[in-house]
N, C-alpha and C. Protein backbone atom coordinates (compact mmCIF):
# COMPACT_ATOMS: atom_id res chain seq x y z
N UNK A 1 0.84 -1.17 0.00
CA UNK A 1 0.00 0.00 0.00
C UNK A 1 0.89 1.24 0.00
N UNK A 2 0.57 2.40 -1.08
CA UNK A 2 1.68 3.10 -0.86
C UNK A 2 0.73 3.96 0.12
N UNK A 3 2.12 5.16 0.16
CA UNK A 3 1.62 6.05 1.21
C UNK A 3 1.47 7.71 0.10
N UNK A 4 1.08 8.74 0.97
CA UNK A 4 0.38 9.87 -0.06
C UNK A 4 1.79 10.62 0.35
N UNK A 5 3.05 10.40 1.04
CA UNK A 5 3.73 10.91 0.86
C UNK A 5 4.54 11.01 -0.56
N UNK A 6 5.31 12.04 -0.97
CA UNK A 6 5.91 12.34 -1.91
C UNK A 6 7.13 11.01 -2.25
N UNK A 7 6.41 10.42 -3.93
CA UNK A 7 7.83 9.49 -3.98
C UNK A 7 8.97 9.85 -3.97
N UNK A 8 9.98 8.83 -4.37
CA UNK A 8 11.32 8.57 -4.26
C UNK A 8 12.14 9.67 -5.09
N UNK A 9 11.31 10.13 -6.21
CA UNK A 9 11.77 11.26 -6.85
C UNK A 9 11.64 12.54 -6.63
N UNK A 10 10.53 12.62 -6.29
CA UNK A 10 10.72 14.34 -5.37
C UNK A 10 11.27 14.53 -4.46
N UNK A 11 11.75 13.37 -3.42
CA UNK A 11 12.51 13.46 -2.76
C UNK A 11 14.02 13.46 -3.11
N UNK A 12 14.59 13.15 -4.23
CA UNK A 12 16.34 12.88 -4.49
C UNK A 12 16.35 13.90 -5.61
N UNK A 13 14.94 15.01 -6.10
CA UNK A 13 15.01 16.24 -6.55
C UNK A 13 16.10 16.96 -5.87
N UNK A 14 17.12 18.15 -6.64
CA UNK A 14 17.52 19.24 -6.34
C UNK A 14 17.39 20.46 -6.76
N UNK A 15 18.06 21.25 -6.24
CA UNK A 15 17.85 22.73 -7.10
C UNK A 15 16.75 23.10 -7.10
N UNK A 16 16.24 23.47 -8.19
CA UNK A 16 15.04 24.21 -8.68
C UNK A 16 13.81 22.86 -8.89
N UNK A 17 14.83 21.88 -9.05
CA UNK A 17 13.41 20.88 -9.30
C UNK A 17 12.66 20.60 -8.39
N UNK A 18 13.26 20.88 -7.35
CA UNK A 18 12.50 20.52 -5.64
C UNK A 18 11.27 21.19 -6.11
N UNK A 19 10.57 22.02 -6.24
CA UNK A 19 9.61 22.84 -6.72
C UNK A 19 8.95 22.34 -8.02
N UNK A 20 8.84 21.45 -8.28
CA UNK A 20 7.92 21.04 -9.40
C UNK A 20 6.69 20.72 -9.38
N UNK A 21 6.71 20.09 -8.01
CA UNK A 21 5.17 19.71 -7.47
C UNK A 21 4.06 21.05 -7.76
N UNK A 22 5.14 21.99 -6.93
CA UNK A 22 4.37 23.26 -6.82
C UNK A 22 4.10 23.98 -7.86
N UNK A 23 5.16 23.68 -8.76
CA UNK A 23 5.03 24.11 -10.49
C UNK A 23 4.02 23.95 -11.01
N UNK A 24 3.93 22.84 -10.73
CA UNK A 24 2.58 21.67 -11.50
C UNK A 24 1.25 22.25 -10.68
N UNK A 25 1.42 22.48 -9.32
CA UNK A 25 -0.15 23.00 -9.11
C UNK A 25 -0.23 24.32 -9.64
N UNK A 26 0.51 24.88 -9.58
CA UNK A 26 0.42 26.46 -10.34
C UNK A 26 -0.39 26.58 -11.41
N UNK A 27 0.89 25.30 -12.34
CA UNK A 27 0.42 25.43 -13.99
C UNK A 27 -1.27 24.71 -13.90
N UNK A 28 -2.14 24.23 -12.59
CA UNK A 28 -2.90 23.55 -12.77
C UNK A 28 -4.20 24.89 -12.32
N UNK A 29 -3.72 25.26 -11.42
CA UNK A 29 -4.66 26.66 -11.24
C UNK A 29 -4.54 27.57 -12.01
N UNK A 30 -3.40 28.00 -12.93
CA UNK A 30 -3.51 28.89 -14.04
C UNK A 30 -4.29 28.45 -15.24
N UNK A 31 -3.97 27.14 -15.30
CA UNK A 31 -4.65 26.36 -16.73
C UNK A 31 -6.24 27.11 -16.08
N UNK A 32 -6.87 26.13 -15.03
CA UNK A 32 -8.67 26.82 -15.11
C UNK A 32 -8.07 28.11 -14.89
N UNK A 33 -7.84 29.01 -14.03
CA UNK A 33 -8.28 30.43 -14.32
C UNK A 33 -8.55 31.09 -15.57
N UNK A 34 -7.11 30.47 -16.95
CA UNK A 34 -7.12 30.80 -18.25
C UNK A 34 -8.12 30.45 -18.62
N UNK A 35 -9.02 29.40 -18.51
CA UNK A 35 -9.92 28.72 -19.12
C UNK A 35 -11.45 29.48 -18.33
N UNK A 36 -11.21 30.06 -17.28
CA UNK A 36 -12.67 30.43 -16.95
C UNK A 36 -12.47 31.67 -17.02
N UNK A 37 -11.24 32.82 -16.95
CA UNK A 37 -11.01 34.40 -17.07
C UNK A 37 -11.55 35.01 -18.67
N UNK A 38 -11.93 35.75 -18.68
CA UNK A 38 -12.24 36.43 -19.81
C UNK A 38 -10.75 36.48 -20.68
N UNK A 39 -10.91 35.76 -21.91
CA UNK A 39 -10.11 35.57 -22.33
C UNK A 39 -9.85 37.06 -24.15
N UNK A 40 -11.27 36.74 -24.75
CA UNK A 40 -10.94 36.98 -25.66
C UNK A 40 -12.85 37.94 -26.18
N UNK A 41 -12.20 39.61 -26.19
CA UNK A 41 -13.01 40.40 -26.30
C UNK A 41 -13.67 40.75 -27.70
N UNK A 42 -15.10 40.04 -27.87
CA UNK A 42 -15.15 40.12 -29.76
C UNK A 42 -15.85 41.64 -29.51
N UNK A 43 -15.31 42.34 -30.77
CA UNK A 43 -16.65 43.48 -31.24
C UNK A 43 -17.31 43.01 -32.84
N UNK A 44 -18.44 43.34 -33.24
CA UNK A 44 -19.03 43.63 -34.30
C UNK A 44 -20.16 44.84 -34.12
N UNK A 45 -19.39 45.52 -35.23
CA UNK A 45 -19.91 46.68 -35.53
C UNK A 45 -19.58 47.71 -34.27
N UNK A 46 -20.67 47.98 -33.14
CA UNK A 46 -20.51 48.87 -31.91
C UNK A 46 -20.73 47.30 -30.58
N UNK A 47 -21.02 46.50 -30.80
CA UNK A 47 -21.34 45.51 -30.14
C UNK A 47 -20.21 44.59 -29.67
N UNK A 48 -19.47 44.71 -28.25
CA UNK A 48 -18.74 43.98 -27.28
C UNK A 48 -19.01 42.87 -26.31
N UNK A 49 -18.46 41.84 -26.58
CA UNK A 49 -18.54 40.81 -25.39
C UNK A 49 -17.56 39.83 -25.32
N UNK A 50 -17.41 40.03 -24.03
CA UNK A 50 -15.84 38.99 -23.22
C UNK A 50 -16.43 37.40 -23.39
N UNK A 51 -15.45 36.81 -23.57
CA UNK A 51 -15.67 35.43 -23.93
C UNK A 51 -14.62 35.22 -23.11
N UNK A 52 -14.82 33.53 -22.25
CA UNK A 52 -13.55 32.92 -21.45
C UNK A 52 -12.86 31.92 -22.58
N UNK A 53 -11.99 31.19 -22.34
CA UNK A 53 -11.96 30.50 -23.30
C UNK A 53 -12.73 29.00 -23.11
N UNK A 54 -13.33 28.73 -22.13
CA UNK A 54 -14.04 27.52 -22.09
C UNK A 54 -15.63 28.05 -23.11
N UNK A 55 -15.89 29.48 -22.77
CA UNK A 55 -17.22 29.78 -23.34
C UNK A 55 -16.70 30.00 -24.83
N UNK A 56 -15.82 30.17 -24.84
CA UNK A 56 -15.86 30.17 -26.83
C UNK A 56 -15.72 28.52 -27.36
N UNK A 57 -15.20 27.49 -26.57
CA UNK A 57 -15.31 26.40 -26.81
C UNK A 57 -16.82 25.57 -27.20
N UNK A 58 -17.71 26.15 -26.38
CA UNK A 58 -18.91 25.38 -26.07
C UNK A 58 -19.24 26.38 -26.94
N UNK A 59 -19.58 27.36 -27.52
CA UNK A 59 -19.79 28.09 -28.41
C UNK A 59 -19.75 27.07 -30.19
N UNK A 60 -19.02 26.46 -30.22
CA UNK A 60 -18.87 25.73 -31.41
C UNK A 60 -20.08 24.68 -31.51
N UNK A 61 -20.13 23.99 -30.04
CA UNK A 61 -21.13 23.02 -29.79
C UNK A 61 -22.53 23.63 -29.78
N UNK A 62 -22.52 24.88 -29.50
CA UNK A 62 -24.01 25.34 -29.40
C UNK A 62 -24.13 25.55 -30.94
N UNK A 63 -23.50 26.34 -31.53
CA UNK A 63 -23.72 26.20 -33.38
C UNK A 63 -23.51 25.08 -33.88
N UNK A 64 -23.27 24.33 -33.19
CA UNK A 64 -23.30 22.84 -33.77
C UNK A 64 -22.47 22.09 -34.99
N UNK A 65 -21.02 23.04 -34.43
CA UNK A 65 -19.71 22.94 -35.22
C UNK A 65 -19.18 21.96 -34.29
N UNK A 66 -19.78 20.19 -34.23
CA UNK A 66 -18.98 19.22 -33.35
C UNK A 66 -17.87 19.36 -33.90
N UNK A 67 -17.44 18.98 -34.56
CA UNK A 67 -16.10 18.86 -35.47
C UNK A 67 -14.77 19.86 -34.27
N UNK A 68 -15.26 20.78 -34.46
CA UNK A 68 -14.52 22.37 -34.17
C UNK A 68 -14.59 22.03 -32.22
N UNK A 69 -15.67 21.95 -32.27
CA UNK A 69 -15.83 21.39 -30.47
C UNK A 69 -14.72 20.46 -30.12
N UNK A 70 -15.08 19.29 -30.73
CA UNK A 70 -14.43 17.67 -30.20
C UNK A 70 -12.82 18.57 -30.65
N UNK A 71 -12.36 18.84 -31.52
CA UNK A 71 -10.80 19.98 -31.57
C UNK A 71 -10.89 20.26 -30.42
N UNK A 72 -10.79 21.73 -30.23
CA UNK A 72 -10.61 22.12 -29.33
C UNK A 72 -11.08 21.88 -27.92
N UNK A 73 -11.78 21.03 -27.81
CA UNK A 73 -12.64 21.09 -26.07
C UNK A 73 -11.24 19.57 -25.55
N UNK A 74 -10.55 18.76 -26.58
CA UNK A 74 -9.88 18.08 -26.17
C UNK A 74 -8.48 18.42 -26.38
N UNK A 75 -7.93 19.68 -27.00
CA UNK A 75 -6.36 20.34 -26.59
C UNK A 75 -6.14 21.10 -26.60
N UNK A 76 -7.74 21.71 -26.00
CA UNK A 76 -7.66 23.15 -24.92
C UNK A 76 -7.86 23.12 -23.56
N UNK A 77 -8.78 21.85 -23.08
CA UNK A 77 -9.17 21.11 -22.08
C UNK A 77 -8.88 20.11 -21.33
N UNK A 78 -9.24 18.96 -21.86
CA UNK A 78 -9.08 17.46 -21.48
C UNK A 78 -7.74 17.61 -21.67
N UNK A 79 -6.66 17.51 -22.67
CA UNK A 79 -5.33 17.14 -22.62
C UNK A 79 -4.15 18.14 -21.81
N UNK A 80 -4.67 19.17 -21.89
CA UNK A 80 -3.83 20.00 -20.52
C UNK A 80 -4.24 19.80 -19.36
N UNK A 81 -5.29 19.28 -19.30
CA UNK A 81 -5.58 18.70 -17.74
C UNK A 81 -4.96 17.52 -16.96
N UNK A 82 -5.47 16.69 -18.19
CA UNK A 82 -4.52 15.19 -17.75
C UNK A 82 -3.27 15.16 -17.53
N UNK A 83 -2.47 16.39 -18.58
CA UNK A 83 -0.70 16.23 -18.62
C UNK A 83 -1.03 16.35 -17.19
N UNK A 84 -1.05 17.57 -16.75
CA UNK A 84 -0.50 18.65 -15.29
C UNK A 84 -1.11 17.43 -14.24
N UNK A 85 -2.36 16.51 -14.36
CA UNK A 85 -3.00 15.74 -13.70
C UNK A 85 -1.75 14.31 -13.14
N UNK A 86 -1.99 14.32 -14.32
CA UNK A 86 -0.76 12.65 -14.42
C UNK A 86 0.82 13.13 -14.03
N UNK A 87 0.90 14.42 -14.21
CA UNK A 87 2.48 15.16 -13.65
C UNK A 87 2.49 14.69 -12.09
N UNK A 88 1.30 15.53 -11.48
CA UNK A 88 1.01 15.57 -10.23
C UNK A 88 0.93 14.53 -9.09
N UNK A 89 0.37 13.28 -10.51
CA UNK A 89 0.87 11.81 -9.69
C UNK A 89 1.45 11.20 -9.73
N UNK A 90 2.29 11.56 -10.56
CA UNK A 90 3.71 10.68 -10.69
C UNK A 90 4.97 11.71 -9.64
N UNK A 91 4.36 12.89 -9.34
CA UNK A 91 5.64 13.70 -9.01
C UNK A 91 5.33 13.13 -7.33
N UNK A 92 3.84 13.26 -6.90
CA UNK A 92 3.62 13.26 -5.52
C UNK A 92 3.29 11.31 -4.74
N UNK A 93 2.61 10.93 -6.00
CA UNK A 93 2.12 9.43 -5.29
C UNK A 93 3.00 8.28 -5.74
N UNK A 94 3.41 8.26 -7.30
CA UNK A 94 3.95 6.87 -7.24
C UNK A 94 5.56 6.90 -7.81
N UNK A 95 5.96 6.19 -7.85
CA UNK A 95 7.38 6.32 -7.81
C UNK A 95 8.04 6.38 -9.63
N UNK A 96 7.73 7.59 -9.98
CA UNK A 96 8.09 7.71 -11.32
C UNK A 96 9.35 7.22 -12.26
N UNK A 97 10.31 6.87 -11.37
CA UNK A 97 11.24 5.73 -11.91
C UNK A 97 10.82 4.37 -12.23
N UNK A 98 9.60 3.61 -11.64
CA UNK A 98 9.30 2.80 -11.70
C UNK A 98 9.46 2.14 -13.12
N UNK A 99 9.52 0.77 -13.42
CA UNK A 99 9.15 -0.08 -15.15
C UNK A 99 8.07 0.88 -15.74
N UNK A 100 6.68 0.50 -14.72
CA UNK A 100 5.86 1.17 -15.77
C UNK A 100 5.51 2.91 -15.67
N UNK A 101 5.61 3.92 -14.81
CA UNK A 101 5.75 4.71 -14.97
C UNK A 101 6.22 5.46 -16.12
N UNK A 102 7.55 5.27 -16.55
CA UNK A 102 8.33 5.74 -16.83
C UNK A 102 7.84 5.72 -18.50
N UNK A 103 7.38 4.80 -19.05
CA UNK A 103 6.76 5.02 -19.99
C UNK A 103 5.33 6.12 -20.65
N UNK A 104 4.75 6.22 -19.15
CA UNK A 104 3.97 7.30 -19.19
C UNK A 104 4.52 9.05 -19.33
N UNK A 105 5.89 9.05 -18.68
CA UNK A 105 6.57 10.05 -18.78
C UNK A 105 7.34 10.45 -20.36
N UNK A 106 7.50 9.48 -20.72
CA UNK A 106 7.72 9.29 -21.88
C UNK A 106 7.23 9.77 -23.22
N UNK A 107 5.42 9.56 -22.61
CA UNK A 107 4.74 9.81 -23.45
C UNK A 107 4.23 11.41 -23.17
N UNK A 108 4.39 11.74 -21.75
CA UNK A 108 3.98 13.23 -21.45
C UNK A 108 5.11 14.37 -21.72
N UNK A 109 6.16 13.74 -22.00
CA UNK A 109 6.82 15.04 -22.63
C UNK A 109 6.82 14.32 -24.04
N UNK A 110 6.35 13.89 -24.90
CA UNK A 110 6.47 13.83 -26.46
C UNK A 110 5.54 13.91 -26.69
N UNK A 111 4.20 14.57 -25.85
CA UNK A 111 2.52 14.77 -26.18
C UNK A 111 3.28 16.49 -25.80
N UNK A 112 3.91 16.55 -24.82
CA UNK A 112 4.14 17.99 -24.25
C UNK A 112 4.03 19.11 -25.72
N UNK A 113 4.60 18.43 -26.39
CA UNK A 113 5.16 19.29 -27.77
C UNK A 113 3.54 19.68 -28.85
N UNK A 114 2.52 19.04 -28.37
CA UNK A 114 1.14 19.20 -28.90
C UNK A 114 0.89 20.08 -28.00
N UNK A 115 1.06 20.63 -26.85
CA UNK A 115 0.78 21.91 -25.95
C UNK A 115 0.47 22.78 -26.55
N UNK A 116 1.32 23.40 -27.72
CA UNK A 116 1.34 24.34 -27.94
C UNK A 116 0.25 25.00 -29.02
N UNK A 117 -0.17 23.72 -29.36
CA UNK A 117 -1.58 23.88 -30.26
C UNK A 117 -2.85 24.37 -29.22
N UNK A 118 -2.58 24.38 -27.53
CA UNK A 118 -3.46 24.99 -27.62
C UNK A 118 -3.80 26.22 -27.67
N UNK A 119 -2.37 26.91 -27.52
CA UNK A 119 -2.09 28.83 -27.47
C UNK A 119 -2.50 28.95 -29.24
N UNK A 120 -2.34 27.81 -30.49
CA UNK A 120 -3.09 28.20 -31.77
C UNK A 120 -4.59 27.87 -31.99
N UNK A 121 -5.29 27.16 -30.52
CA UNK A 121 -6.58 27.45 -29.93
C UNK A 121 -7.39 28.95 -30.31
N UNK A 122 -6.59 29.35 -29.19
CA UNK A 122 -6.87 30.62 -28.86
C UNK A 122 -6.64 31.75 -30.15
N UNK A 123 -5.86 31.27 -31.12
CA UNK A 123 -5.56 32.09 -32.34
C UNK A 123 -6.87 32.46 -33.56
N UNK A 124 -7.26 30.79 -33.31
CA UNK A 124 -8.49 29.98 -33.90
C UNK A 124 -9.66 31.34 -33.27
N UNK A 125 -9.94 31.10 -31.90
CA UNK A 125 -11.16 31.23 -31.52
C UNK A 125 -11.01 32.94 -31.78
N UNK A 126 -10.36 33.09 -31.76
CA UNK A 126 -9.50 34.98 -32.38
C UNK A 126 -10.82 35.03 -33.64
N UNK A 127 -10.30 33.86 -34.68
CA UNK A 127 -10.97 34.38 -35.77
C UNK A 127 -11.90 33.58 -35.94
N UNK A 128 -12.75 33.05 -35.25
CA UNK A 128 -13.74 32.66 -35.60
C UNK A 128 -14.41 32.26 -34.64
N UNK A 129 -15.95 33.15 -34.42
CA UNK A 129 -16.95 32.84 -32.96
C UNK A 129 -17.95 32.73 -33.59
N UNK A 130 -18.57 31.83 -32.87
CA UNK A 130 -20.26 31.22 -33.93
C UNK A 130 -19.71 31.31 -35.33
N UNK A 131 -19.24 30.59 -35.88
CA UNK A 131 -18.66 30.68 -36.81
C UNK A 131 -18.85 31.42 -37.62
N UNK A 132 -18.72 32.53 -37.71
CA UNK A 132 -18.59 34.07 -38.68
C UNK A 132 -17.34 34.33 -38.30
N UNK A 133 -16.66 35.38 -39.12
CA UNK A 133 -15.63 35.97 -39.67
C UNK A 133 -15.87 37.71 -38.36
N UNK A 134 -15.22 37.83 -37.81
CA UNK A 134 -15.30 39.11 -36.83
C UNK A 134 -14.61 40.20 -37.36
N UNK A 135 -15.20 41.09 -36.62
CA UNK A 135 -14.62 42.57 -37.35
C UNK A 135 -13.19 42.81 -36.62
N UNK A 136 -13.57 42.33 -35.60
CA UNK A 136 -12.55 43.04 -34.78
C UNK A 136 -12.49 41.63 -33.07
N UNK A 137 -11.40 41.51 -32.57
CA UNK A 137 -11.04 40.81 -30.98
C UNK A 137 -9.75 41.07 -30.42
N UNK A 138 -9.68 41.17 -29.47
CA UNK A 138 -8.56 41.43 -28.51
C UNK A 138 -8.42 40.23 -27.40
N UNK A 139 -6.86 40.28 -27.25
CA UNK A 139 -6.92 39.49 -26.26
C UNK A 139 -6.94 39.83 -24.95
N UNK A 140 -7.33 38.82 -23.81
CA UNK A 140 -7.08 39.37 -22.55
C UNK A 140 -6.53 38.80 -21.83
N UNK A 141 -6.80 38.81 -20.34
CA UNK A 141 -5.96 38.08 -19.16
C UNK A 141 -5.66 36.85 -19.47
N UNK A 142 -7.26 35.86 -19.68
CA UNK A 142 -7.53 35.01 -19.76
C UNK A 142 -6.86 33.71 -21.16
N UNK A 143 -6.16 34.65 -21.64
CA UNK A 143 -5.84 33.87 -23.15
C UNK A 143 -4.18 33.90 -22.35
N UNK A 144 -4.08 35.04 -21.91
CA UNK A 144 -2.73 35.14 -21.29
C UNK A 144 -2.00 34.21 -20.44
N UNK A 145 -3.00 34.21 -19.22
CA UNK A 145 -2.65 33.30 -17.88
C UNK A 145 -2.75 31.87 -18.87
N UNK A 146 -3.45 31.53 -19.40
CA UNK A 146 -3.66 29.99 -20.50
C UNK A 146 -2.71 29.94 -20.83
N UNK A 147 -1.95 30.62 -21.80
CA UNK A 147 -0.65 30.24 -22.62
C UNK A 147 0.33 30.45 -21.43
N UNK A 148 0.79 30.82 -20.32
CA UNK A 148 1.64 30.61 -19.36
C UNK A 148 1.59 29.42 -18.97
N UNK A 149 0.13 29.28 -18.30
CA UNK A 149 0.35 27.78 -17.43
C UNK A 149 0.25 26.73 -18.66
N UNK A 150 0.38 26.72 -19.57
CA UNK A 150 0.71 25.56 -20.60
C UNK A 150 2.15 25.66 -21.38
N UNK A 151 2.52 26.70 -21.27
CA UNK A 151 4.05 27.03 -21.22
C UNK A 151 4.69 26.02 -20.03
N UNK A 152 4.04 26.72 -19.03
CA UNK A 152 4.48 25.82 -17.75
C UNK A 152 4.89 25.33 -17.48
N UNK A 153 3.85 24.13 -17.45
CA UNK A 153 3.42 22.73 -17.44
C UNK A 153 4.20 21.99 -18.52
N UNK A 154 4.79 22.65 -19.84
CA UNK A 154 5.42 21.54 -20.39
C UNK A 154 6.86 21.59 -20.17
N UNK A 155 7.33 22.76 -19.66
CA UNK A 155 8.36 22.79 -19.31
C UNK A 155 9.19 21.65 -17.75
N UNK A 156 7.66 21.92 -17.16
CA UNK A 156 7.70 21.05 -15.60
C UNK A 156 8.30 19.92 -16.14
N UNK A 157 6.58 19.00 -16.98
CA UNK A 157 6.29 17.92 -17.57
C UNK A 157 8.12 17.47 -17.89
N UNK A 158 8.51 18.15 -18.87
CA UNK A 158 10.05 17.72 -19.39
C UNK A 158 10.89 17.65 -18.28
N UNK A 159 11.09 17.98 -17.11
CA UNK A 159 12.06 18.37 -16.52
C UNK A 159 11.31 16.93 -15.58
N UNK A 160 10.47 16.42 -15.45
CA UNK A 160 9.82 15.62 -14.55
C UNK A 160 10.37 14.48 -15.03
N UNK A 161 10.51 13.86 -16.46
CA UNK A 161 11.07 12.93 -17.23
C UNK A 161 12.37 13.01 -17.43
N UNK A 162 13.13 14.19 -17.37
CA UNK A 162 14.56 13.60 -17.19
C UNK A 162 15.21 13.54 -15.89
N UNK A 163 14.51 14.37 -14.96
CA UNK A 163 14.68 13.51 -13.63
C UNK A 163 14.38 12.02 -13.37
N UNK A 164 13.49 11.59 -13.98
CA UNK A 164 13.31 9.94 -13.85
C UNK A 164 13.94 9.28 -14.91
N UNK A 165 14.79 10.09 -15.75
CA UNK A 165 15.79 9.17 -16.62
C UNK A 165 15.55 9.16 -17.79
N UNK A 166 14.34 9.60 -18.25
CA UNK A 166 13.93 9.31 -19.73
C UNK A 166 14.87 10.22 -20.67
């Protein structure tokens, strides 16, 4: 039975890596804030409204652009969740050197490198809401704090895997 203390690897961490755990919750509270903060301000014509980036997501699904949804709602959402998720338990519960671990790490920094599609998410939802063509959008906090904590997080993510050898 293990225990909820921190494995074998956060513990024989140094330096700066000692702090990854904490990295990882960061990049995990920045990811939702990005995702629920007003991200991205459309106008048409004289007409303004803040969009988060989870509400421009479900926005596709309400016009009934699945296609554009199932995209983005899974590597703007679901897959930055799981990385920072599965970081968090390999850094704090199980012993990420392990046989099979280590293959999971493996795979989270060589998925890490798809991260970045989701800051061309946010490029996407720039130009296109309910799917029309906009006059005009700006970005805000919310697109901001997003592309940090997924910056983050893949930076953690990498640094989490060559501490365990990969």
């Amino acid at each position: 039975m293990r225990s909820s203390m921190p494995g074998p690897l956060s513990r024989r961490a140094t330096g700066i890596d000692r702090s990854l755990g904490l990295v990882l919750l960061a990049s995990l509270a920045g990811l939702v804030a990005g995702l629920l903060l007003p991200a991205i301000t459309v106008r048409s014509m004289f007409i303004g409204r803040d969009f988060s980036l989870l509400e421009s997501v479900f926005s596709f699904l309400q016009s009934g652009d699945w296609f554009l949804f199932l995209v983005t709602f899974l590597f703007s959402v679901v897959f930055p969740v799981l990385k920072i998720v599965a970081g968090l338990v390999l850094w704090f519960v199980v012993d990420a050197t392990d046989a099979y671990a280590r293959p999971v790490l493996g795979w989270l920094a060589t998925l890490s490198k798809w991260s970045m599609l989701d800051v061309f998410i946010i490029a996407l939802v720039v130009l296109v809401a309910d799917g029309r063509l906009l006059s005009s959008a700006d970005i805000q906090i919310g697109a901001i704090v997003f592309s940090v904590a997924v910056l983050v997080s893949t930076w953690a993510t990498r640094r989490l895997s060559a501490l365990a050898g990969n």
